[in-house]
N, C-alpha and C. Protein backbone atom coordinates (compact mmCIF):
# COMPACT_ATOMS: atom_id res chain seq x y z
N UNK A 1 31.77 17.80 37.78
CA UNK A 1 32.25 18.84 38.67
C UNK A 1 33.42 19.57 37.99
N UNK A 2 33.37 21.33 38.09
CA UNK A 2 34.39 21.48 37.73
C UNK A 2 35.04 22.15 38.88
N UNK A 3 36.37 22.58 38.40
CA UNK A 3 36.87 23.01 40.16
C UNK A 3 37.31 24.82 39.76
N UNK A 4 37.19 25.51 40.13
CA UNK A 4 37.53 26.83 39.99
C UNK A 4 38.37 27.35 40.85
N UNK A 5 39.51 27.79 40.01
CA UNK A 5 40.74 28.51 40.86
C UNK A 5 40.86 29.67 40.63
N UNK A 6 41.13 30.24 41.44
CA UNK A 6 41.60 31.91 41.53
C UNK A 6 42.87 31.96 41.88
N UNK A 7 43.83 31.76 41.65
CA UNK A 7 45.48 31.58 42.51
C UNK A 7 45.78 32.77 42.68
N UNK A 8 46.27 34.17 43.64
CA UNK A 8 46.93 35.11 44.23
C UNK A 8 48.52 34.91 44.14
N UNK A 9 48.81 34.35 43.69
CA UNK A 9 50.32 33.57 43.59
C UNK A 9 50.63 32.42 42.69
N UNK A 10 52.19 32.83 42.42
CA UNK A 10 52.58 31.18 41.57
C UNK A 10 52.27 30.06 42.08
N UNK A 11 52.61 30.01 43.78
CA UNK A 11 52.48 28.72 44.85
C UNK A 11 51.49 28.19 44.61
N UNK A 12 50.33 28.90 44.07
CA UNK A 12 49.32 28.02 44.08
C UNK A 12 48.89 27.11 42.67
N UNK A 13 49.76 27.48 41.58
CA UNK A 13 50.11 26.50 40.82
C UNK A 13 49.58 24.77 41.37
N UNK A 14 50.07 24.47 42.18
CA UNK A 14 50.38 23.23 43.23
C UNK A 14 48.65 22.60 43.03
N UNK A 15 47.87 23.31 43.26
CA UNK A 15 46.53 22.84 42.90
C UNK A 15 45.60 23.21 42.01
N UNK A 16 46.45 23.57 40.84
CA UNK A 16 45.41 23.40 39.54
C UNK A 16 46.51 21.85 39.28
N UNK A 17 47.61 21.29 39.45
CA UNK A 17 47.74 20.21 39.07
C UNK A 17 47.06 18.68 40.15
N UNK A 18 47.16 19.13 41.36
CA UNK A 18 45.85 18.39 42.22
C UNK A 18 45.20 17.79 41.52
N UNK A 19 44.34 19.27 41.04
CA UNK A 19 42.80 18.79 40.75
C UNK A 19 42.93 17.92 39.09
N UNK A 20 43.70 18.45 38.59
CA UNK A 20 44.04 18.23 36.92
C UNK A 20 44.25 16.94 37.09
N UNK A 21 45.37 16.21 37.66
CA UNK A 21 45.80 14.89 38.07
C UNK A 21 44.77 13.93 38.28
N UNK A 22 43.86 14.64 39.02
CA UNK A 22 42.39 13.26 39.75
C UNK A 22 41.44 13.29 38.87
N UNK A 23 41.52 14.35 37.55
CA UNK A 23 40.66 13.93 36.56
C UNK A 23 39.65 15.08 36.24
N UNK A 24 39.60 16.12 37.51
CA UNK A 24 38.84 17.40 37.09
C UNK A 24 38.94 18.37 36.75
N UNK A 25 38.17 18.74 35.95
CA UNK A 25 38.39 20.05 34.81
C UNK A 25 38.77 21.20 35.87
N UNK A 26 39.42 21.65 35.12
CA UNK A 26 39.97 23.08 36.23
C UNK A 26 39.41 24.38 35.36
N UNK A 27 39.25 24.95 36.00
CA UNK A 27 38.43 26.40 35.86
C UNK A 27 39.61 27.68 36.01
N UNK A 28 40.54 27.90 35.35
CA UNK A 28 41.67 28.87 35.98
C UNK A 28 41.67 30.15 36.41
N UNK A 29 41.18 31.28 36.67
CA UNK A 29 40.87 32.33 36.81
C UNK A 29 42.41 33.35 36.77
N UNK A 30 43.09 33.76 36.08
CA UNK A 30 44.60 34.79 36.55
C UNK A 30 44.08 36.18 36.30
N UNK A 31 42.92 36.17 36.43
CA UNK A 31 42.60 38.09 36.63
C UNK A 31 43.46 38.70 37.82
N UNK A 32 44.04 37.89 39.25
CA UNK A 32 43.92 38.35 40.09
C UNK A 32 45.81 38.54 39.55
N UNK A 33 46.53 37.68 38.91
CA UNK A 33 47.74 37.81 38.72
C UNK A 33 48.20 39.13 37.77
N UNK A 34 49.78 39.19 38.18
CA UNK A 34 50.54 39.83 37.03
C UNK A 34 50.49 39.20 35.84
N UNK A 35 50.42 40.22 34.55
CA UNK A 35 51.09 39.44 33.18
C UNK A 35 52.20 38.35 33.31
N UNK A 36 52.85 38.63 34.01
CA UNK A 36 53.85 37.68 33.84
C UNK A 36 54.03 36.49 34.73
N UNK A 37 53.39 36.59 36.12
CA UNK A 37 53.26 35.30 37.00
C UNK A 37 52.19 34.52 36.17
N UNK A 38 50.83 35.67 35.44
CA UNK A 38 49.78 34.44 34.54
C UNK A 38 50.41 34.12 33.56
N UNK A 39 51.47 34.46 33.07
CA UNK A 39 52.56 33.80 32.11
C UNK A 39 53.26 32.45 32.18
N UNK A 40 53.56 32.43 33.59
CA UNK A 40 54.00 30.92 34.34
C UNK A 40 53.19 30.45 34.35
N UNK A 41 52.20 30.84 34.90
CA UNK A 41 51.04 29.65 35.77
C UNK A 41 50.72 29.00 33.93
N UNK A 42 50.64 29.58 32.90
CA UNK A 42 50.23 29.06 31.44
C UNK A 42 51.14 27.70 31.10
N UNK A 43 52.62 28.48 31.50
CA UNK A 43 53.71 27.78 30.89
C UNK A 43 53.22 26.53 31.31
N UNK A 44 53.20 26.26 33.12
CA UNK A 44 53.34 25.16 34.03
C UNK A 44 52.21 24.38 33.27
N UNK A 45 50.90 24.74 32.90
CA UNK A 45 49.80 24.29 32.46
C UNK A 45 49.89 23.60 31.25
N UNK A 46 50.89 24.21 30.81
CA UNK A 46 51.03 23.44 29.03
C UNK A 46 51.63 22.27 28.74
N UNK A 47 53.36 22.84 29.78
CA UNK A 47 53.80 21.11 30.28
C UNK A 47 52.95 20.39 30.99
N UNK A 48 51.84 20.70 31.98
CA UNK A 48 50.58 19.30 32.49
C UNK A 48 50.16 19.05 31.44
N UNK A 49 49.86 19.59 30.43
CA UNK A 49 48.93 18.82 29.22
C UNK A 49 49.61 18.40 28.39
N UNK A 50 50.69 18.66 27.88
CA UNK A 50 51.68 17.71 26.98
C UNK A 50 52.07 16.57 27.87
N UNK A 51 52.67 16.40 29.33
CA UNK A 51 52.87 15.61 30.20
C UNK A 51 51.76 14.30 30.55
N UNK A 52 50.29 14.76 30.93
CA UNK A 52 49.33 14.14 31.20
C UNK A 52 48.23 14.05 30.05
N UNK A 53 48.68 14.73 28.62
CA UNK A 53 47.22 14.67 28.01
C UNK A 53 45.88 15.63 28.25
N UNK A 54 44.90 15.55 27.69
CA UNK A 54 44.39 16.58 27.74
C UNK A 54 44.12 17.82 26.87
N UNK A 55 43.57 18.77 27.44
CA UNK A 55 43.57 19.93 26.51
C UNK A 55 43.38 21.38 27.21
N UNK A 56 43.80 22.25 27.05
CA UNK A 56 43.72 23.46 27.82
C UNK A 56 42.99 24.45 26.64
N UNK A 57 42.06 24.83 26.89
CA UNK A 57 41.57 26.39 26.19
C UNK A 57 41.29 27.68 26.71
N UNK A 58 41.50 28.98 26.52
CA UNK A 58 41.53 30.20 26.10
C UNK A 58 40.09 30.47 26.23
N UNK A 59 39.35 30.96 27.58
CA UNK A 59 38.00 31.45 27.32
C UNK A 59 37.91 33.02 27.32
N UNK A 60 39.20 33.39 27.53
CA UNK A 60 38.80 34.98 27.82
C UNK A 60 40.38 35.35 28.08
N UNK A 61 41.08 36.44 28.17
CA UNK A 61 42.46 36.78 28.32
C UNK A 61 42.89 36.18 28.86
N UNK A 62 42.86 36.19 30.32
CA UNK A 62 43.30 35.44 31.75
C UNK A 62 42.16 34.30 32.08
N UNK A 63 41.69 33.58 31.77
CA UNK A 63 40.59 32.76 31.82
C UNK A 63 40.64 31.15 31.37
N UNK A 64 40.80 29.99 31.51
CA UNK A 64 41.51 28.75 30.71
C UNK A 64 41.04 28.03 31.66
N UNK A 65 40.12 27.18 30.40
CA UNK A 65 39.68 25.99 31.09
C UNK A 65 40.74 24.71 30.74
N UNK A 66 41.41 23.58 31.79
CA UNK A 66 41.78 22.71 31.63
C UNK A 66 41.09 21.64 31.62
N UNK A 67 41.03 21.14 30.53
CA UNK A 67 40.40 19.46 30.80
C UNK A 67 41.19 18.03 30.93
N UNK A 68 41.29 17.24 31.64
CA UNK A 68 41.94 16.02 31.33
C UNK A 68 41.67 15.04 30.76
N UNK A 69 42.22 14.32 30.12
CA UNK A 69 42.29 13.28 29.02
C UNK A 69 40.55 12.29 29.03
N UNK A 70 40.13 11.52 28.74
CA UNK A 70 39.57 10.78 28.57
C UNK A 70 37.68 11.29 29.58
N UNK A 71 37.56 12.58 29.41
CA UNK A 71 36.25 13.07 30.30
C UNK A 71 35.36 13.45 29.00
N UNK A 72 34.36 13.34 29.46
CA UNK A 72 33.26 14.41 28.68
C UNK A 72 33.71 15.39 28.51
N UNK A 73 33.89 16.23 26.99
CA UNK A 73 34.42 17.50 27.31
C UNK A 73 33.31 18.61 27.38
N UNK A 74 33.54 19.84 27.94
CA UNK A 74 32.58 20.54 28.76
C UNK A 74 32.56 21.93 28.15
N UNK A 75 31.62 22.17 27.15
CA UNK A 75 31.81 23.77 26.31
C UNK A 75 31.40 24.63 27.62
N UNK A 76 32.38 25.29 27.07
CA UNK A 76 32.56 26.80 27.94
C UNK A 76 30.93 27.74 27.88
N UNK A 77 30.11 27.13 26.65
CA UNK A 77 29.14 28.06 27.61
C UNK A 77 28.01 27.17 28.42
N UNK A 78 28.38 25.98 29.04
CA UNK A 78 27.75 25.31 29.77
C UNK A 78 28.17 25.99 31.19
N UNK A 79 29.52 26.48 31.73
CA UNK A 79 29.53 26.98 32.67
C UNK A 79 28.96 28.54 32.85
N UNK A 80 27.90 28.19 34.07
CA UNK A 80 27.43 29.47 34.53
C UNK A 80 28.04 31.11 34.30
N UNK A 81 29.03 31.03 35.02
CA UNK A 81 30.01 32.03 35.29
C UNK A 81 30.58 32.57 33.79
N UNK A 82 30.61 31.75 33.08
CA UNK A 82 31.05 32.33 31.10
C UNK A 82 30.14 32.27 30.64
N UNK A 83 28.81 32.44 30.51
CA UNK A 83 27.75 32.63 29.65
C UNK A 83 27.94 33.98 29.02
N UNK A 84 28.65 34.56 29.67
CA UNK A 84 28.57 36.22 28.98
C UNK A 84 30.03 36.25 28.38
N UNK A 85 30.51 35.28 28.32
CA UNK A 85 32.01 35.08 27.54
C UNK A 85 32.13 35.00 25.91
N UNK A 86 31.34 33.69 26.15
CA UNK A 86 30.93 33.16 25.03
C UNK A 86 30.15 33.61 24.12
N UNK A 87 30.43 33.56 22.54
CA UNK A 87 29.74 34.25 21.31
C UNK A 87 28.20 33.70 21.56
């Protein structure tokens, strides 16, 4: 399962680490943000993965899949929604 976020706000920060924490890949979406609130929401994301392990990647400008430590990891063009992302 992966979990897909769209956050409208920093506040919602709060549950891409939720889901990150219990072990599921997070799906980030910041199209809907400013440059600079999707600037935070990155920062906050980088300390979860230096903090918890893991790995965060870059599928598209505003786009970042998080994975947590010890899962199957999950290429980006396995998800539906990035097939047209991906080379």
């Amino acid at each position: 399962m992966i979990k897909t976020l769209r956050p409208e706000d920093y506040n919602e920060v709060l549950h891409v680490g939720h889901f990150f924490r219990k072990g599921v890949p997070v799906l980030m979406d910041l199209t809907r943000l400013t440059d600079d609130v999707a600037r935070q929401m990155v920062d906050f994301c980088a300390g979860l993965i230096c903090g918890r392990g893991g790995e965060m990647e870059r599928l598209d400008k505003k786009i970042f899949l998080l994975q947590p430590p010890a899962r199957p990891r999950i290429a980006a063009a396995h998800i539906p929604d990035l097939a047209h992302i991906v080379d």
